[in-house]
C-alpha atoms as a PDB file:
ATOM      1  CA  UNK A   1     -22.796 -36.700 -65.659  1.00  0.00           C
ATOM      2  CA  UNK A   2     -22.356 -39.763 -63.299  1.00  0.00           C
ATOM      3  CA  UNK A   3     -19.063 -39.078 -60.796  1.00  0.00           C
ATOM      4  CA  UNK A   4     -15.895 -40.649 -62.959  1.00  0.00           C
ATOM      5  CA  UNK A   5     -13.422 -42.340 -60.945  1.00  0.00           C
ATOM      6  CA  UNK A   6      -9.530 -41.482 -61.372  1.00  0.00           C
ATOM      7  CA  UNK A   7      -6.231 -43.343 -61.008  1.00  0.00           C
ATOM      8  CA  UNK A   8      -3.596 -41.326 -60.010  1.00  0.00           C
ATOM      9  CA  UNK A   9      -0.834 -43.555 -60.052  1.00  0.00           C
ATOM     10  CA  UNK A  10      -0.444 -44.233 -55.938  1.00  0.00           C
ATOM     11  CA  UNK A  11      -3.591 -42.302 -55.077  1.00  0.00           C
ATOM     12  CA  UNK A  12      -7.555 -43.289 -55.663  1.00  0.00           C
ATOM     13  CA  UNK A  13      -9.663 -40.188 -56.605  1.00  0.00           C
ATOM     14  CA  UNK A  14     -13.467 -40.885 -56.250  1.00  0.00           C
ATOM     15  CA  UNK A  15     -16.823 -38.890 -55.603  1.00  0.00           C
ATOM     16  CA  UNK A  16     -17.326 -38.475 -52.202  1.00  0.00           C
ATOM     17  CA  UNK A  17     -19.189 -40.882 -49.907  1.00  0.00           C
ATOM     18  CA  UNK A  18     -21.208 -41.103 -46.621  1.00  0.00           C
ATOM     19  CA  UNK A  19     -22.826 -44.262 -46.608  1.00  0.00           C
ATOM     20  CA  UNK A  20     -22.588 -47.575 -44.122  1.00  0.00           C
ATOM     21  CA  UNK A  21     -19.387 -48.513 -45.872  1.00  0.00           C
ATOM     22  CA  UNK A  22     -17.526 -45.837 -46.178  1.00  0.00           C
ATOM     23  CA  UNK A  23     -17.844 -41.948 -45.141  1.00  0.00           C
ATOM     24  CA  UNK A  24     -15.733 -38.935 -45.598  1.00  0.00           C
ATOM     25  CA  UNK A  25     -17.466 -36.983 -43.009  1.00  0.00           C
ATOM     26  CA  UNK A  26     -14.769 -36.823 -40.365  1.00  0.00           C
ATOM     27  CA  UNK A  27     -12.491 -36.211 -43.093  1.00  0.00           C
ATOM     28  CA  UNK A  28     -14.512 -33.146 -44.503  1.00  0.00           C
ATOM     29  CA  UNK A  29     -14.763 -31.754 -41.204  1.00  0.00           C
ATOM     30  CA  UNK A  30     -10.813 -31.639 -40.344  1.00  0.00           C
ATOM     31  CA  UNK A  31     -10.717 -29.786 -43.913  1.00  0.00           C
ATOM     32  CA  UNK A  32     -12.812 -27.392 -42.336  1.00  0.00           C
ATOM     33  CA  UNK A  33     -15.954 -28.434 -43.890  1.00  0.00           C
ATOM     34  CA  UNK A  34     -18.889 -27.177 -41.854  1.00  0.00           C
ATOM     35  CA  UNK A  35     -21.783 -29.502 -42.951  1.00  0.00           C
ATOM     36  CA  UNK A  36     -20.126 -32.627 -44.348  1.00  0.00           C
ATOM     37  CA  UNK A  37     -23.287 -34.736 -44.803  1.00  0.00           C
ATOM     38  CA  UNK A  38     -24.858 -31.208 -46.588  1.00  0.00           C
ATOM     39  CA  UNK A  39     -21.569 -31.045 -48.660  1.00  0.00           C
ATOM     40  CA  UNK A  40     -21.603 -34.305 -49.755  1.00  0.00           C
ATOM     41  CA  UNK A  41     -25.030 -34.118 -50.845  1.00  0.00           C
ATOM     42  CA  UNK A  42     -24.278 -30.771 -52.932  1.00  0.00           C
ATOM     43  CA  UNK A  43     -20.950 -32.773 -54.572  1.00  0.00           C
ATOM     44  CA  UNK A  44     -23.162 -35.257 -55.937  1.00  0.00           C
ATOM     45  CA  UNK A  45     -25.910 -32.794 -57.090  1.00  0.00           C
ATOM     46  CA  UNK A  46     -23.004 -30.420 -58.904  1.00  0.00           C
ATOM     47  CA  UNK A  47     -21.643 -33.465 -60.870  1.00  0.00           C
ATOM     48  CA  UNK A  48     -25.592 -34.402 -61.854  1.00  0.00           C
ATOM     49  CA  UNK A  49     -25.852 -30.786 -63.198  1.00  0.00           C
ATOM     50  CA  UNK A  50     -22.215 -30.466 -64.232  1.00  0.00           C
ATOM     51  CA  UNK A  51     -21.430 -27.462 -62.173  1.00  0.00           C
ATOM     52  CA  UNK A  52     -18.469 -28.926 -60.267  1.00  0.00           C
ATOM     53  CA  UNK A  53     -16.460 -31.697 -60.087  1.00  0.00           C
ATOM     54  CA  UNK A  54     -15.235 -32.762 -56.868  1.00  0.00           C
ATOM     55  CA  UNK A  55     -12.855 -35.879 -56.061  1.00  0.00           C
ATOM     56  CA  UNK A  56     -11.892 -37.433 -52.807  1.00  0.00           C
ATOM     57  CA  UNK A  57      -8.259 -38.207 -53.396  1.00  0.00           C
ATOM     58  CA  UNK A  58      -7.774 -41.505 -51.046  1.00  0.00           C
ATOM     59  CA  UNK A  59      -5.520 -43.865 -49.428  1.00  0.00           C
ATOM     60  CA  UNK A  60      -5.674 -47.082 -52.379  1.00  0.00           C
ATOM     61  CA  UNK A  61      -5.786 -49.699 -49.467  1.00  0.00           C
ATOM     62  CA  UNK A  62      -8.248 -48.384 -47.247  1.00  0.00           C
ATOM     63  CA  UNK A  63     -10.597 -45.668 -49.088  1.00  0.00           C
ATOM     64  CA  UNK A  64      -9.990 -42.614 -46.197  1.00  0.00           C
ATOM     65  CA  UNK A  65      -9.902 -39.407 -48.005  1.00  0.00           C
ATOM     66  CA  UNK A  66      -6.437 -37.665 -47.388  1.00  0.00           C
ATOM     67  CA  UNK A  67      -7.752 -34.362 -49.839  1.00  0.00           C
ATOM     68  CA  UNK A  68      -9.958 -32.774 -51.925  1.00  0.00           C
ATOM     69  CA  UNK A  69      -9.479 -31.648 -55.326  1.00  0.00           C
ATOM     70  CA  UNK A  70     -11.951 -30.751 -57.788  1.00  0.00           C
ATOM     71  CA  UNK A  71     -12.797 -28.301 -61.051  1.00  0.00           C
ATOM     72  CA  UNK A  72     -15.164 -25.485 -61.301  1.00  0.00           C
ATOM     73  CA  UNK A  73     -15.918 -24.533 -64.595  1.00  0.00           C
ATOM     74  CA  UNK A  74     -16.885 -21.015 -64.796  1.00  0.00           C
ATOM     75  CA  UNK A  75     -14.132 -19.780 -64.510  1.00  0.00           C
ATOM     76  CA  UNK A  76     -12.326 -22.604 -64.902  1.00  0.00           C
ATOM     77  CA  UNK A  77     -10.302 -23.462 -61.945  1.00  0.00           C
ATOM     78  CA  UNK A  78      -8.586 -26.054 -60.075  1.00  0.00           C
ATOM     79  CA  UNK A  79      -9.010 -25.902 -56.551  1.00  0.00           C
ATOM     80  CA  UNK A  80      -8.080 -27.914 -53.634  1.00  0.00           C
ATOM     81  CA  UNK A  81      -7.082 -28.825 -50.240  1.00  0.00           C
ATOM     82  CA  UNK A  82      -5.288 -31.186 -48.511  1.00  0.00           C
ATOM     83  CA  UNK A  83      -5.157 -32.987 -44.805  1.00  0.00           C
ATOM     84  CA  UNK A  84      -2.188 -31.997 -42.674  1.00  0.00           C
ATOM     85  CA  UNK A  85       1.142 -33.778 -43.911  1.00  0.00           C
ATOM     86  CA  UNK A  86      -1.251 -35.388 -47.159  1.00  0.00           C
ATOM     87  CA  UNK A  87       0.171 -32.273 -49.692  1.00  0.00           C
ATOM     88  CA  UNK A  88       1.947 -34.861 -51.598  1.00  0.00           C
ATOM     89  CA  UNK A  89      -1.810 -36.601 -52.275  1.00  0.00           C
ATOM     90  CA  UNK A  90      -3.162 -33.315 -53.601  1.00  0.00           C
ATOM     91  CA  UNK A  91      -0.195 -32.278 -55.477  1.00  0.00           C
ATOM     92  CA  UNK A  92      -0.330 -36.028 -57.506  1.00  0.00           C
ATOM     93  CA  UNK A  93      -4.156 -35.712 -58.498  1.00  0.00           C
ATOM     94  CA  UNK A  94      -3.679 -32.686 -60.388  1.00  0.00           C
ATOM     95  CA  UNK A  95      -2.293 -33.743 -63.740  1.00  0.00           C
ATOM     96  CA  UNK A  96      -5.167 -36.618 -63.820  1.00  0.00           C
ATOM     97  CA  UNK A  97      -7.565 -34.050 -63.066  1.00  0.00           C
ATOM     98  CA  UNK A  98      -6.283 -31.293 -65.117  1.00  0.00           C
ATOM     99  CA  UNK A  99      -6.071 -33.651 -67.672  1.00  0.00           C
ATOM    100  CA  UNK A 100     -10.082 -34.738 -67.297  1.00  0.00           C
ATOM    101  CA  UNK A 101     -10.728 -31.276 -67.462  1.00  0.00           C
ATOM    102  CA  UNK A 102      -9.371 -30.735 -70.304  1.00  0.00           C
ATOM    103  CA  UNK A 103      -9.919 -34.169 -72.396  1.00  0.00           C
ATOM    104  CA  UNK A 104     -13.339 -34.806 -71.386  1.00  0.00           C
ATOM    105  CA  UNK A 105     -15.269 -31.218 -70.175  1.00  0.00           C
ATOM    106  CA  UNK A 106     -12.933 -29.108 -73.151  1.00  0.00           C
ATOM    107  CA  UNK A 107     -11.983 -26.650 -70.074  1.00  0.00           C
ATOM    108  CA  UNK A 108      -8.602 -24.838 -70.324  1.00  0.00           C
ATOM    109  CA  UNK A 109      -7.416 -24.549 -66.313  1.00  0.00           C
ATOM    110  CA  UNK A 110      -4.707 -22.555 -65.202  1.00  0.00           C
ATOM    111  CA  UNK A 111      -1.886 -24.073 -64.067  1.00  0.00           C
ATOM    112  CA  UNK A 112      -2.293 -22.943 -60.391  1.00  0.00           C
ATOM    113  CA  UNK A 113      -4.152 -24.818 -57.815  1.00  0.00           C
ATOM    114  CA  UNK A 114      -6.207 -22.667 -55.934  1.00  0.00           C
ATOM    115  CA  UNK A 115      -6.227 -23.595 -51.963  1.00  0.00           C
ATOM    116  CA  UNK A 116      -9.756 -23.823 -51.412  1.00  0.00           C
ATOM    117  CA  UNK A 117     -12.437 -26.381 -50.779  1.00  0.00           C
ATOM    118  CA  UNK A 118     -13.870 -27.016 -54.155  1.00  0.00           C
END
């Protein structure tokens, strides 16, 4: 499955990036992310083989990634994590993603986000 982009109504969910345009990188790493470029690279692969689904959730205007929310499927869980003061960002992109979970992969998710890097 190609990475599907989300609105969620004042936030931008996307796959992640590190390219000469745009790069999460320094945004992975203050989420504790201990090989960004390796991470990124494994985010794209999981969506490919459809073993996780991971989401920047960004700023509209400028693209930076403020959290990170995304679905495992087995077991099916939510999980995310959000940049200091940005909990409002994470907290917003879970109905669209719960939702895309369920619509669109037929996965039934708690309703409890899990705080972890997905």
């Amino acid at each position: 499955m190609e990475p599907v982009e989300i609105n969620a109504g004042t936030w931008y969910l996307r796959a992640l990036r590190a390219d000469d345009r745009v790069t999460d990188v320094p945004a992975l790493s203050d989420l504790g992310v201990d090989d960004p470029d390796g991470y990124i690279a494994a985010a794209s692969r999981s969506w490919e083989n459809e073993s996780r689904y991971v989401w920047a959730v960004c700023e509209p205007t400028t693209g930076e990634l403020v959290a990170l929310i995304g679905v495992r499927p087995d077991p099916a869980i939510l999980c995310g994590r959000a940049r200091t003061g940005r909990a409002g960002a994470l907290e917003a992109a879970c109905g669209p993603v719960s939702r895309f979970a369920t619509g669109a992969l037929g996965l039934t998710l708690s309703d409890d986000l899990v705080d972890d890097i997905p």
